[in-house]
PDB file of N, CA and C in Angstrom:
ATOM      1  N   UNK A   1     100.546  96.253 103.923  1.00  0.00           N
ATOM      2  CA  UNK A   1     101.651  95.558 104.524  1.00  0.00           C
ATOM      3  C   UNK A   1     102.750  95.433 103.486  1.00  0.00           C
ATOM      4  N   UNK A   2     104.375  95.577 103.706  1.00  0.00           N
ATOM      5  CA  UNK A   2     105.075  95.732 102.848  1.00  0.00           C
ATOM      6  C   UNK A   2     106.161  94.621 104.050  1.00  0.00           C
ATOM      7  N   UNK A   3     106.902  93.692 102.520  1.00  0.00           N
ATOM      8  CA  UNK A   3     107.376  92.575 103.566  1.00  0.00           C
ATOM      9  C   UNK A   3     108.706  92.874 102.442  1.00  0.00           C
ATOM     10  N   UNK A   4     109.945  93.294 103.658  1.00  0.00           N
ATOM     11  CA  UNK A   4     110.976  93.430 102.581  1.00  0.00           C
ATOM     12  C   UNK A   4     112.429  91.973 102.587  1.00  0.00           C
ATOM     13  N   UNK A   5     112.648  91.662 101.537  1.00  0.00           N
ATOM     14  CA  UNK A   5     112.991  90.218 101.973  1.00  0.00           C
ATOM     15  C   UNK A   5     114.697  90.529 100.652  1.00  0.00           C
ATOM     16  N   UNK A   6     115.723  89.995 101.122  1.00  0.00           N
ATOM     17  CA  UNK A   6     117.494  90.102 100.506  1.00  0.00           C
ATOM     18  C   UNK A   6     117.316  88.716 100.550  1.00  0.00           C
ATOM     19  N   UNK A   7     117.795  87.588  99.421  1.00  0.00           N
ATOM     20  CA  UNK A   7     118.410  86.953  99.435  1.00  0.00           C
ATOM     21  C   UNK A   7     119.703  86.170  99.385  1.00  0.00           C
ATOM     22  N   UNK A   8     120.316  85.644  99.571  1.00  0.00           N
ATOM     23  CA  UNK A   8     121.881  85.357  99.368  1.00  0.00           C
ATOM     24  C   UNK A   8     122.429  86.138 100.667  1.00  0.00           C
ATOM     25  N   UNK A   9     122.251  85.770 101.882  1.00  0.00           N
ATOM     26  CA  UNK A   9     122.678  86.122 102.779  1.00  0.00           C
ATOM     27  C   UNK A   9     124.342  86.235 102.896  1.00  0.00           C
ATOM     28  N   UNK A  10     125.016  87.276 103.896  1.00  0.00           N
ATOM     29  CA  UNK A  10     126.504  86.968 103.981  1.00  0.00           C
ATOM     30  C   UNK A  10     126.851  87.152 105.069  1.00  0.00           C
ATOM     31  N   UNK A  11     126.717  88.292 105.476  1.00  0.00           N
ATOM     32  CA  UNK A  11     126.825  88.665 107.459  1.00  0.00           C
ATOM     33  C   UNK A  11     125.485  89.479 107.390  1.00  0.00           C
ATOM     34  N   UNK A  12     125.391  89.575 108.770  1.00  0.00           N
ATOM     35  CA  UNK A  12     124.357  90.329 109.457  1.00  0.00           C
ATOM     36  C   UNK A  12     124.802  92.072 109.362  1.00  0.00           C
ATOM     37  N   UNK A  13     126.362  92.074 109.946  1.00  0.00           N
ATOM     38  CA  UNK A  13     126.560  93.439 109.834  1.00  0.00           C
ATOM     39  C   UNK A  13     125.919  93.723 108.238  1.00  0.00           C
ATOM     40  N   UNK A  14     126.610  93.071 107.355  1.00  0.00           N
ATOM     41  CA  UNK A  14     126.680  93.724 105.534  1.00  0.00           C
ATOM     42  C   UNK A  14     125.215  93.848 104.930  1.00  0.00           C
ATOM     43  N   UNK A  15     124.289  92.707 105.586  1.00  0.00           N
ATOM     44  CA  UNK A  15     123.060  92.838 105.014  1.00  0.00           C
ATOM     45  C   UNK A  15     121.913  93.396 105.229  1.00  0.00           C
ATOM     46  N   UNK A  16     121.765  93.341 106.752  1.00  0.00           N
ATOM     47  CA  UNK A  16     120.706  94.224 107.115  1.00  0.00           C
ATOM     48  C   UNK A  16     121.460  95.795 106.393  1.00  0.00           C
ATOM     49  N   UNK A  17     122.029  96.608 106.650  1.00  0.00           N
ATOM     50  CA  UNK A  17     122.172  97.948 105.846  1.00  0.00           C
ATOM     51  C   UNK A  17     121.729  97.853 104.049  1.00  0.00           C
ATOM     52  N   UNK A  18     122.066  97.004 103.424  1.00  0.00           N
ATOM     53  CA  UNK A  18     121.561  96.813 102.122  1.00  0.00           C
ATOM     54  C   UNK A  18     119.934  96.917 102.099  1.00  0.00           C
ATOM     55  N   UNK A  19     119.388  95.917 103.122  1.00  0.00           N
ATOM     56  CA  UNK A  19     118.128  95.641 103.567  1.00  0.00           C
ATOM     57  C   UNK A  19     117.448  97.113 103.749  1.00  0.00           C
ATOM     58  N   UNK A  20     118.205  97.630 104.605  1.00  0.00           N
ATOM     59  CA  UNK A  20     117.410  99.096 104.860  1.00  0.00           C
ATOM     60  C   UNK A  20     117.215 100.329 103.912  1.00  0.00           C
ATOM     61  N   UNK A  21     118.384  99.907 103.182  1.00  0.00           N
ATOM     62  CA  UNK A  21     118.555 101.398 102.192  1.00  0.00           C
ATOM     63  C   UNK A  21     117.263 100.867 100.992  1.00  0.00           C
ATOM     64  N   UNK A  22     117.038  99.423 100.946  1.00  0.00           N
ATOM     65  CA  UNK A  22     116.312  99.048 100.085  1.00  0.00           C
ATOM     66  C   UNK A  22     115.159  99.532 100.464  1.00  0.00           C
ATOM     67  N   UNK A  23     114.730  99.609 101.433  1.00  0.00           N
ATOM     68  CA  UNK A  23     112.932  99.876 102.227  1.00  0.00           C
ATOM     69  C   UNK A  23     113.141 101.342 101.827  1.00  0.00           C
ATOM     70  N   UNK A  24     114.113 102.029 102.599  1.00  0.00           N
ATOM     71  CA  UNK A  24     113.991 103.378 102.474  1.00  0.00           C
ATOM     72  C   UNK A  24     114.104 104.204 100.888  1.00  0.00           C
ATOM     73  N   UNK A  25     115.024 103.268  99.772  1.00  0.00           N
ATOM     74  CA  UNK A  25     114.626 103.845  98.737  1.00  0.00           C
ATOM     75  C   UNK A  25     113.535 103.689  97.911  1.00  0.00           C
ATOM     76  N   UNK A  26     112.164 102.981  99.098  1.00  0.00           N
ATOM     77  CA  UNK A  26     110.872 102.823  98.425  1.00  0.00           C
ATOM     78  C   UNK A  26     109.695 103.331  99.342  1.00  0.00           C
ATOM     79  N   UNK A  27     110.411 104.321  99.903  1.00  0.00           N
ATOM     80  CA  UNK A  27     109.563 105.267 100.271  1.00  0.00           C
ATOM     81  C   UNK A  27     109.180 105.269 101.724  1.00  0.00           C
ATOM     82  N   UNK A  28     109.912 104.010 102.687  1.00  0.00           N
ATOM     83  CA  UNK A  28     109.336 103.862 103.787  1.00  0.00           C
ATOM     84  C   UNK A  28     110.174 104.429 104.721  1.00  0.00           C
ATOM     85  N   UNK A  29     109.790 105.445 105.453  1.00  0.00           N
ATOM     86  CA  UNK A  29     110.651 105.676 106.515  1.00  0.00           C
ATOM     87  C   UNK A  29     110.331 104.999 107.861  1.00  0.00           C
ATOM     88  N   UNK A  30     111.835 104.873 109.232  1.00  0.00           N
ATOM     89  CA  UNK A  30     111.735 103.930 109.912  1.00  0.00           C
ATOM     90  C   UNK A  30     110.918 104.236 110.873  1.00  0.00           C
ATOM     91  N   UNK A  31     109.654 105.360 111.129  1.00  0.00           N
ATOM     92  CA  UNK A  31     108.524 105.693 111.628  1.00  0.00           C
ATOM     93  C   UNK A  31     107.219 104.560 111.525  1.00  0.00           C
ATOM     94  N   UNK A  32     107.830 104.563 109.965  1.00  0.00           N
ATOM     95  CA  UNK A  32     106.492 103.801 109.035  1.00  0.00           C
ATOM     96  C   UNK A  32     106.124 102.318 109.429  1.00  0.00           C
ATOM     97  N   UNK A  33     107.237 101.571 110.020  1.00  0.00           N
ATOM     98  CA  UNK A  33     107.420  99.977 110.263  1.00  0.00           C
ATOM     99  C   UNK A  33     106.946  99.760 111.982  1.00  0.00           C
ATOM    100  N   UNK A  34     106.093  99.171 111.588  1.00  0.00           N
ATOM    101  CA  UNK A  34     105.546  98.843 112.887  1.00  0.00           C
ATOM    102  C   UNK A  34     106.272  97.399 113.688  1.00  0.00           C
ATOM    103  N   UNK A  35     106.755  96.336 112.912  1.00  0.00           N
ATOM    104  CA  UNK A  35     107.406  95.520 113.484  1.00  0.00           C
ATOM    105  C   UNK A  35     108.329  95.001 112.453  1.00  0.00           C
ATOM    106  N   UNK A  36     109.398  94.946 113.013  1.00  0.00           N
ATOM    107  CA  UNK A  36     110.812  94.258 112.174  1.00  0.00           C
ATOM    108  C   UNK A  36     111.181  93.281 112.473  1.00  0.00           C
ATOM    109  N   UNK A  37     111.856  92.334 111.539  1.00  0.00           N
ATOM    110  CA  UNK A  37     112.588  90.977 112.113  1.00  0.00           C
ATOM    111  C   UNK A  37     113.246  90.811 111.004  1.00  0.00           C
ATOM    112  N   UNK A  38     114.707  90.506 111.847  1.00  0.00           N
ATOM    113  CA  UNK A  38     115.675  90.526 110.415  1.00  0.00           C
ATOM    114  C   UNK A  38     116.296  89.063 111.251  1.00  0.00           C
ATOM    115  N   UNK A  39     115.824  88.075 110.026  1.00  0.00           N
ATOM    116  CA  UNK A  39     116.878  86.951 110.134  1.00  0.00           C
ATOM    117  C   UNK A  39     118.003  86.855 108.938  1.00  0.00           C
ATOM    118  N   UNK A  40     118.691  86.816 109.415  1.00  0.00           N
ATOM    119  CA  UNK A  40     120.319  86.143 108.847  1.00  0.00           C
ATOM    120  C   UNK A  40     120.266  85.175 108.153  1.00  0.00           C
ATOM    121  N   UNK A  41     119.551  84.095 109.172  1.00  0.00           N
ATOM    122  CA  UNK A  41     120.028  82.831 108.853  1.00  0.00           C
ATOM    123  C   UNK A  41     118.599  82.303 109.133  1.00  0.00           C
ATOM    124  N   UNK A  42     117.774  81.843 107.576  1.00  0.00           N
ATOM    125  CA  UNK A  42     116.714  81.557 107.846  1.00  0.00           C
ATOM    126  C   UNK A  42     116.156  80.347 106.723  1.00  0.00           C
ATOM    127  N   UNK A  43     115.778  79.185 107.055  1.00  0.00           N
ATOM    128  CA  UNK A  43     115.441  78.372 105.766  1.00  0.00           C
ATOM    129  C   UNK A  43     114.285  78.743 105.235  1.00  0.00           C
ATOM    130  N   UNK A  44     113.909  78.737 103.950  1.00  0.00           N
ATOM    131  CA  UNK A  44     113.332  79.694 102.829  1.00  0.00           C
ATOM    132  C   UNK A  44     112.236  78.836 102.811  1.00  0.00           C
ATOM    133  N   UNK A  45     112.635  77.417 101.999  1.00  0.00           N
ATOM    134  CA  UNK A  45     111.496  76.488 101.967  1.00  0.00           C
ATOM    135  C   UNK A  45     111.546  75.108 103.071  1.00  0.00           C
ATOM    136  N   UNK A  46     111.153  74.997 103.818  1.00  0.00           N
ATOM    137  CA  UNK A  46     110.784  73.931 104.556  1.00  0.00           C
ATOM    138  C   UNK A  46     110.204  72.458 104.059  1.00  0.00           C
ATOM    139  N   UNK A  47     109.232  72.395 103.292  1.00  0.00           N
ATOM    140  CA  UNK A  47     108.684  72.189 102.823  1.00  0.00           C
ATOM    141  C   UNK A  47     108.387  71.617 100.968  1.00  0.00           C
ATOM    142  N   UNK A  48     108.199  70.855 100.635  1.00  0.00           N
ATOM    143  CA  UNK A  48     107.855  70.458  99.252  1.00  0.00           C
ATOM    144  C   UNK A  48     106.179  69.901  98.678  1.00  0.00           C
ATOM    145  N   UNK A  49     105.688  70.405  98.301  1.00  0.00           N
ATOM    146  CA  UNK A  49     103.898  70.312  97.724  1.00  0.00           C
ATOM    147  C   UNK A  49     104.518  68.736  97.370  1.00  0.00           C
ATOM    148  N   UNK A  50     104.653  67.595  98.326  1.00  0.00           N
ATOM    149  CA  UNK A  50     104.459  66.160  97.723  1.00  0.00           C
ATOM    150  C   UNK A  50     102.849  65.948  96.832  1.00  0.00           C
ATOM    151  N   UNK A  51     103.277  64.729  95.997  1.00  0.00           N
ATOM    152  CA  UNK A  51     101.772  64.125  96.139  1.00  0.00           C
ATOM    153  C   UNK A  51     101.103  63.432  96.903  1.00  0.00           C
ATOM    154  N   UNK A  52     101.471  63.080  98.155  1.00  0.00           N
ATOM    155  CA  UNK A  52     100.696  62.122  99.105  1.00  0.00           C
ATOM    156  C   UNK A  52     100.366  63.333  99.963  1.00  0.00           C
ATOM    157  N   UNK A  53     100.300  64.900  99.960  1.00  0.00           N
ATOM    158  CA  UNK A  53      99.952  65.761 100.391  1.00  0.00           C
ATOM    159  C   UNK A  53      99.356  66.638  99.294  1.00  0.00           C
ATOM    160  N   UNK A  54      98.897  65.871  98.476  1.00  0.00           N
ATOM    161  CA  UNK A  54      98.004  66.732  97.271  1.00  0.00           C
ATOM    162  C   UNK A  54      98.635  67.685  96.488  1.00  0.00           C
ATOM    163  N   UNK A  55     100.191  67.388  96.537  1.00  0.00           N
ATOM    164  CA  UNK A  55     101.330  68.691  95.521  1.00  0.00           C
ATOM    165  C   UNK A  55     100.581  69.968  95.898  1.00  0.00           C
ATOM    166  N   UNK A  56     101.063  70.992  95.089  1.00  0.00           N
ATOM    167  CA  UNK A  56     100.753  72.345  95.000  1.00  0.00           C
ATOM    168  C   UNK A  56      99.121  72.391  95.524  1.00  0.00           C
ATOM    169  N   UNK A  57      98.452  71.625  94.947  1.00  0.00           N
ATOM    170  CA  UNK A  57      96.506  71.639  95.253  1.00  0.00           C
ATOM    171  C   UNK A  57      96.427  71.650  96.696  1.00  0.00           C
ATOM    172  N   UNK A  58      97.223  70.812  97.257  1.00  0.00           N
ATOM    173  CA  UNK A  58      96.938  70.855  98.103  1.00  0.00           C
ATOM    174  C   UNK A  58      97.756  71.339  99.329  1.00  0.00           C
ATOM    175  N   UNK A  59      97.810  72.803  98.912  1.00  0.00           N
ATOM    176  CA  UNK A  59      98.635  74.072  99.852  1.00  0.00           C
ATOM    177  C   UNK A  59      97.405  74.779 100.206  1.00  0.00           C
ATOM    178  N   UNK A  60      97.334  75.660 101.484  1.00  0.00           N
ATOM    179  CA  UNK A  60      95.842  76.456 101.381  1.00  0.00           C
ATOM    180  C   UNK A  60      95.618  77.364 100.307  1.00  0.00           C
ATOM    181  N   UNK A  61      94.426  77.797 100.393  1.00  0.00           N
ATOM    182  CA  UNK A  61      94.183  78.333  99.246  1.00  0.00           C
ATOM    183  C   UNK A  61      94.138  80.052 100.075  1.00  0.00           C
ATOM    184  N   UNK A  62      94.294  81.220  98.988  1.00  0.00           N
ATOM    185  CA  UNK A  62      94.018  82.205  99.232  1.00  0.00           C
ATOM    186  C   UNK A  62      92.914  82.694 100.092  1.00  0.00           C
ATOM    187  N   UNK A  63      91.933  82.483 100.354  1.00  0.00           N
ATOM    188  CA  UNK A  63      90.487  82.767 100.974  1.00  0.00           C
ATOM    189  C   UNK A  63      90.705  81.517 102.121  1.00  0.00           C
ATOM    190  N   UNK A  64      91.597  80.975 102.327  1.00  0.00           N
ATOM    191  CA  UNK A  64      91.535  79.986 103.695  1.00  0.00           C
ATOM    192  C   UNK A  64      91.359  80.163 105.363  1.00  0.00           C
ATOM    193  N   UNK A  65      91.359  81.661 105.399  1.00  0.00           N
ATOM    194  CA  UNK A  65      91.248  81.840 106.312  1.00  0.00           C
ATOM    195  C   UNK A  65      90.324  81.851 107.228  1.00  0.00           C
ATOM    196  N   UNK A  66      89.553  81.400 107.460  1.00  0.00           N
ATOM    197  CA  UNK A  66      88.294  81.514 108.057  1.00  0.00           C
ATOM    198  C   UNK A  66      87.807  82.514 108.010  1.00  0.00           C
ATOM    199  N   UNK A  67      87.815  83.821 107.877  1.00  0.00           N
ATOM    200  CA  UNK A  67      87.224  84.795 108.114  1.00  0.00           C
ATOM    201  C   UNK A  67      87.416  85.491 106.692  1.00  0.00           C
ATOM    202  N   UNK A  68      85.677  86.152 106.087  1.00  0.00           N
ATOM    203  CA  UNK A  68      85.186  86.577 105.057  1.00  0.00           C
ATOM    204  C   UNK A  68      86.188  87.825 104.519  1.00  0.00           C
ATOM    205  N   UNK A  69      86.515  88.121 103.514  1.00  0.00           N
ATOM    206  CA  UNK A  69      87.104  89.323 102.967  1.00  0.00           C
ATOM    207  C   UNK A  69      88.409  89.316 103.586  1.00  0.00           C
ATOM    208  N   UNK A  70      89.310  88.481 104.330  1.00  0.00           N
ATOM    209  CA  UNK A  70      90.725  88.040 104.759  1.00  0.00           C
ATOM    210  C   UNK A  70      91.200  87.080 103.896  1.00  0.00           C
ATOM    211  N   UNK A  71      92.520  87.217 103.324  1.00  0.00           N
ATOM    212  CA  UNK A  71      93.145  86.542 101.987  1.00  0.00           C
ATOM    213  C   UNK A  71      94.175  86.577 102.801  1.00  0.00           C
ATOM    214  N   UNK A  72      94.967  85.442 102.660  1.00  0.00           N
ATOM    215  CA  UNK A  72      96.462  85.324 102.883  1.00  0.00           C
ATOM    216  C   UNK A  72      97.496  85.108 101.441  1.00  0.00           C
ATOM    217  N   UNK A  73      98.967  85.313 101.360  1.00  0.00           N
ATOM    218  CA  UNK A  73      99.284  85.571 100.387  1.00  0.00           C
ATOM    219  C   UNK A  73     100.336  85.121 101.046  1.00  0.00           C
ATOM    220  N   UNK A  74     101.572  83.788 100.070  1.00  0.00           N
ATOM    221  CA  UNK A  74     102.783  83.348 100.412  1.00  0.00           C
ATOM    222  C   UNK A  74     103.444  82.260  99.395  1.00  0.00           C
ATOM    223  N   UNK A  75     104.759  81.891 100.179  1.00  0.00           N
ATOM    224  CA  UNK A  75     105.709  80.951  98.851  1.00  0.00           C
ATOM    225  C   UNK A  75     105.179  79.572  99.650  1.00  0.00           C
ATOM    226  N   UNK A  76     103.820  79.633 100.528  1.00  0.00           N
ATOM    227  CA  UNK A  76     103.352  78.270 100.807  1.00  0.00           C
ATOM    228  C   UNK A  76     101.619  78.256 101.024  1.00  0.00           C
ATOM    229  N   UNK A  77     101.212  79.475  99.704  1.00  0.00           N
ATOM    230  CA  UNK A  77      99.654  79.409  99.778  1.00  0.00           C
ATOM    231  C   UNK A  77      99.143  79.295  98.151  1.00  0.00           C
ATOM    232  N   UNK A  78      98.063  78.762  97.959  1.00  0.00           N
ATOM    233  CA  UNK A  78      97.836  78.512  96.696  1.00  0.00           C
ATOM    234  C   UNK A  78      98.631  77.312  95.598  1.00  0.00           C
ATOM    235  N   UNK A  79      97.759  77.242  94.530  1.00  0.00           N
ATOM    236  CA  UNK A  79      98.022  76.122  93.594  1.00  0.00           C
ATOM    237  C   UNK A  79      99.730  76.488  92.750  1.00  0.00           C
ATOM    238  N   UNK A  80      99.678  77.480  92.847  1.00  0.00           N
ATOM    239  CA  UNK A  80     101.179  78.107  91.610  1.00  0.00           C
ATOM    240  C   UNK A  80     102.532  78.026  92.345  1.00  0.00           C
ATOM    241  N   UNK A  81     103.288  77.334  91.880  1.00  0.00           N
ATOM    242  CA  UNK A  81     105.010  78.142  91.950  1.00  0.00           C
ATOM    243  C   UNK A  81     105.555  77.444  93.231  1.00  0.00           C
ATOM    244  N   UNK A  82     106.853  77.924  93.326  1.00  0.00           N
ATOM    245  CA  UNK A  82     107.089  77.953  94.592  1.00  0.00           C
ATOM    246  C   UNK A  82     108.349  78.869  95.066  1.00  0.00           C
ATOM    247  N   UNK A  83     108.306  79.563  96.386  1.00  0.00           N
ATOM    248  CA  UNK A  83     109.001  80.467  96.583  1.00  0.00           C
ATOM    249  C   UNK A  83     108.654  82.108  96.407  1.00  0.00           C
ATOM    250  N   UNK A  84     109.179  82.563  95.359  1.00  0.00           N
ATOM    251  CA  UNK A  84     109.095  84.134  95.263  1.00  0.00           C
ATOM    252  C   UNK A  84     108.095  83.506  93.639  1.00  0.00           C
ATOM    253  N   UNK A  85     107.713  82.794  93.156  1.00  0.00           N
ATOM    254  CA  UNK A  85     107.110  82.769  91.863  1.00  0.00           C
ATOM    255  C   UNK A  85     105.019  82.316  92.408  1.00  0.00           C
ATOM    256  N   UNK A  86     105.099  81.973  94.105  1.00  0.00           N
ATOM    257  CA  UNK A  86     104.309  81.424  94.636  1.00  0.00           C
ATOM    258  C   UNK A  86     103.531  82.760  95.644  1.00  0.00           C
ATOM    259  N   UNK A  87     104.866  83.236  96.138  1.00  0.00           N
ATOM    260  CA  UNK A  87     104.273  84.286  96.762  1.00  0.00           C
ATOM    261  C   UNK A  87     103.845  85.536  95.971  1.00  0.00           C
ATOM    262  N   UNK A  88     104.057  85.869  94.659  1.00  0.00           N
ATOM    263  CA  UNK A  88     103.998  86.457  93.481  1.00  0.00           C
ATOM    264  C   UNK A  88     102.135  86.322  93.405  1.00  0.00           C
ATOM    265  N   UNK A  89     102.341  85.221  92.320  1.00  0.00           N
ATOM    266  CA  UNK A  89     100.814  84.339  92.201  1.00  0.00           C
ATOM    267  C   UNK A  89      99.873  84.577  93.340  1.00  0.00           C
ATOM    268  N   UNK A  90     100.224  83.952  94.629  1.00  0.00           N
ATOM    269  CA  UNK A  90      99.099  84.197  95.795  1.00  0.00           C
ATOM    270  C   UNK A  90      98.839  85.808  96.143  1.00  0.00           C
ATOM    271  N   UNK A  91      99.302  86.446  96.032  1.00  0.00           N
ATOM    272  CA  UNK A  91      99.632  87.889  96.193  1.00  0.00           C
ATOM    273  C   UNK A  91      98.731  88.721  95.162  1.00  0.00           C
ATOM    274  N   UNK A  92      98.795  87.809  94.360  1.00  0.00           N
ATOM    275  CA  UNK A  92      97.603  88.862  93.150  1.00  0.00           C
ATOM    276  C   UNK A  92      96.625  88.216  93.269  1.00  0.00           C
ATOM    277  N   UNK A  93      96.360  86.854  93.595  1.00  0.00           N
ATOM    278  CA  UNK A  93      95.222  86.400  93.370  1.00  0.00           C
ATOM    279  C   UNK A  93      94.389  86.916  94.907  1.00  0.00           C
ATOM    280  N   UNK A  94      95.412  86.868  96.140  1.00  0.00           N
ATOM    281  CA  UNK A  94      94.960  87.312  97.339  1.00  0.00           C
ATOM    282  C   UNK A  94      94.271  88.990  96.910  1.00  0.00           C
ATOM    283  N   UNK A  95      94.753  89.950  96.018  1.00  0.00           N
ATOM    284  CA  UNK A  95      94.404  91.349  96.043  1.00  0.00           C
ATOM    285  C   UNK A  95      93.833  91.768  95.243  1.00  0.00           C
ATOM    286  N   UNK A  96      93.175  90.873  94.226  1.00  0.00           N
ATOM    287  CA  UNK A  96      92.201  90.518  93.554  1.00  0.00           C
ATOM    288  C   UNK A  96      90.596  90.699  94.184  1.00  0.00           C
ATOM    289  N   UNK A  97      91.080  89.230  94.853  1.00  0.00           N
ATOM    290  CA  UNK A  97      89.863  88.825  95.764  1.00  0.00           C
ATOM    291  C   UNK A  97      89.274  89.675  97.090  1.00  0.00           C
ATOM    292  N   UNK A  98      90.320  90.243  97.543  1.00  0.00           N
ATOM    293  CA  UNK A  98      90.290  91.032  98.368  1.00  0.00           C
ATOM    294  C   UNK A  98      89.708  92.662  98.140  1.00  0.00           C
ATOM    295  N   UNK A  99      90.056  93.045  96.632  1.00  0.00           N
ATOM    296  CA  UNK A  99      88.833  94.323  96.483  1.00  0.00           C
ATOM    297  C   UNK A  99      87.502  94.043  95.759  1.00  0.00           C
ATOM    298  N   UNK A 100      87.019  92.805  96.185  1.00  0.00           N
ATOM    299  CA  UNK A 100      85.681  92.259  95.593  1.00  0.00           C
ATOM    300  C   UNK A 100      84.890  92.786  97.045  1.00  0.00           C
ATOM    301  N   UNK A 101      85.921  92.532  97.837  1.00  0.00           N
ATOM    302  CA  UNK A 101      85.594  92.663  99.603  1.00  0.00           C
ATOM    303  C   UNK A 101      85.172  94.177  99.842  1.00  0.00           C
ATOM    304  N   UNK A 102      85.790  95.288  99.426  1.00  0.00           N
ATOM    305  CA  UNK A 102      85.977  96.875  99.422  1.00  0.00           C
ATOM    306  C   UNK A 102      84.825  97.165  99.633  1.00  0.00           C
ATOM    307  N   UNK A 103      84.410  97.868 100.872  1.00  0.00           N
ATOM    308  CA  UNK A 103      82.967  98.443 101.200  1.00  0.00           C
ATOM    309  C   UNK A 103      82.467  99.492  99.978  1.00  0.00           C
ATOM    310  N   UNK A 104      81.302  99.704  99.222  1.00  0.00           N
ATOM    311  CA  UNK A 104      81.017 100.496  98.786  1.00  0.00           C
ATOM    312  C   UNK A 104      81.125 101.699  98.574  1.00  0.00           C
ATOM    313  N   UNK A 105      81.290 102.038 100.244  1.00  0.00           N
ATOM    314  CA  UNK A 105      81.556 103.781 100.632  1.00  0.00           C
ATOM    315  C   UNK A 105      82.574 104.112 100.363  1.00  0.00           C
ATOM    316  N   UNK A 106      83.818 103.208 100.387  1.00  0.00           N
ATOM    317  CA  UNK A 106      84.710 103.366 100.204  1.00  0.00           C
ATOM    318  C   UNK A 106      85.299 104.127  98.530  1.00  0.00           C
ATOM    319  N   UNK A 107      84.433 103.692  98.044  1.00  0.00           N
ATOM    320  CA  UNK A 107      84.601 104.329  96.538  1.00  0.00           C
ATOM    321  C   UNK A 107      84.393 105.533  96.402  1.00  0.00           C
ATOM    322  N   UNK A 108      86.047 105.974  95.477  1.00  0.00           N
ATOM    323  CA  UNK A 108      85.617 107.560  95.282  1.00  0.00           C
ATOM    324  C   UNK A 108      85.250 107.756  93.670  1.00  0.00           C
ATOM    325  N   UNK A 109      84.079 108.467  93.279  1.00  0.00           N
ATOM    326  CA  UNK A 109      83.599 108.333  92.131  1.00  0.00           C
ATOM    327  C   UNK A 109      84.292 110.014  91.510  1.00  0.00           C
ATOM    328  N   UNK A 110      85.058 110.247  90.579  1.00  0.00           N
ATOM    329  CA  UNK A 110      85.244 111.481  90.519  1.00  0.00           C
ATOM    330  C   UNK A 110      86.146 112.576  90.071  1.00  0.00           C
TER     331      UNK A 110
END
C-alpha cells in the first residue's frame, strides 16, 4: 500500500497535479491505484495524546488489530511522535512485526 500525502495545501486545481507527478515520479502508474481520495481541505491532527487519555501510551498500538499478523501503521498509532514523525515510527515498527508474520514458503533461499 503506498499512501501519497502534499502538505501546505493552496487550490485543488494547483495541487492535486503536483500530487500526481509526485506518485508517478515513483514509479506508480494510474493503472496501479486502486482507490484515490484527494482532499484539499483536510484537518491533519484531530486529536492530542492527553494524559487523562494515557498521552502517546495510550494510542493503539501496532498489533491492535484484532487479527494475528495485521499491523496498522499511522500519525495516531503507537507510543512515538506525532504526525509524519508518528506515522514514520508506527510504519517500521508495523513492518517489522509484520515479516515475523511471512509464511515460510514464502522465502526465496538463493
Amino acid at each position: 500500500m503506498v499512501a501519497a500525502i502534499r502538505y501546505g495545501a493552496r487550490a485543488a486545481e494547483v495541487d492535486r497535479p503536483q500530487l500526481e507527478a509526485m506518485v508517478a515520479s515513483a514509479g506508480i502508474q494510474p493503472d496501479d491505484v486502486r482507490v484515490r481520495r484527494f482532499l484539499a481541505h483536510m484537518t491533519v491532527c484531530g486529536a492530542l495524546p492527553v494524559a487523562s487519555a494515557g498521552g502517546l501510551a495510550g494510542r493503539p498500538a501496532i498489533e491492535d488489530t484484532g487479527v494475528p499478523g495485521v499491523t496498522m501503521a499511522g500519525d495516531w498509532v503507537g507510543p512515538v511522535g506525532l504526525l509524519a514523525d508518528a506515522s514514520l515510527a508506527s510504519g517500521h515498527a508495523a513492518g517489522g512485526l509484520a515479516g515475523l508474520f511471512r509464511p515460510r514458503s514464502s522465502i526465496v533461499v538463493g
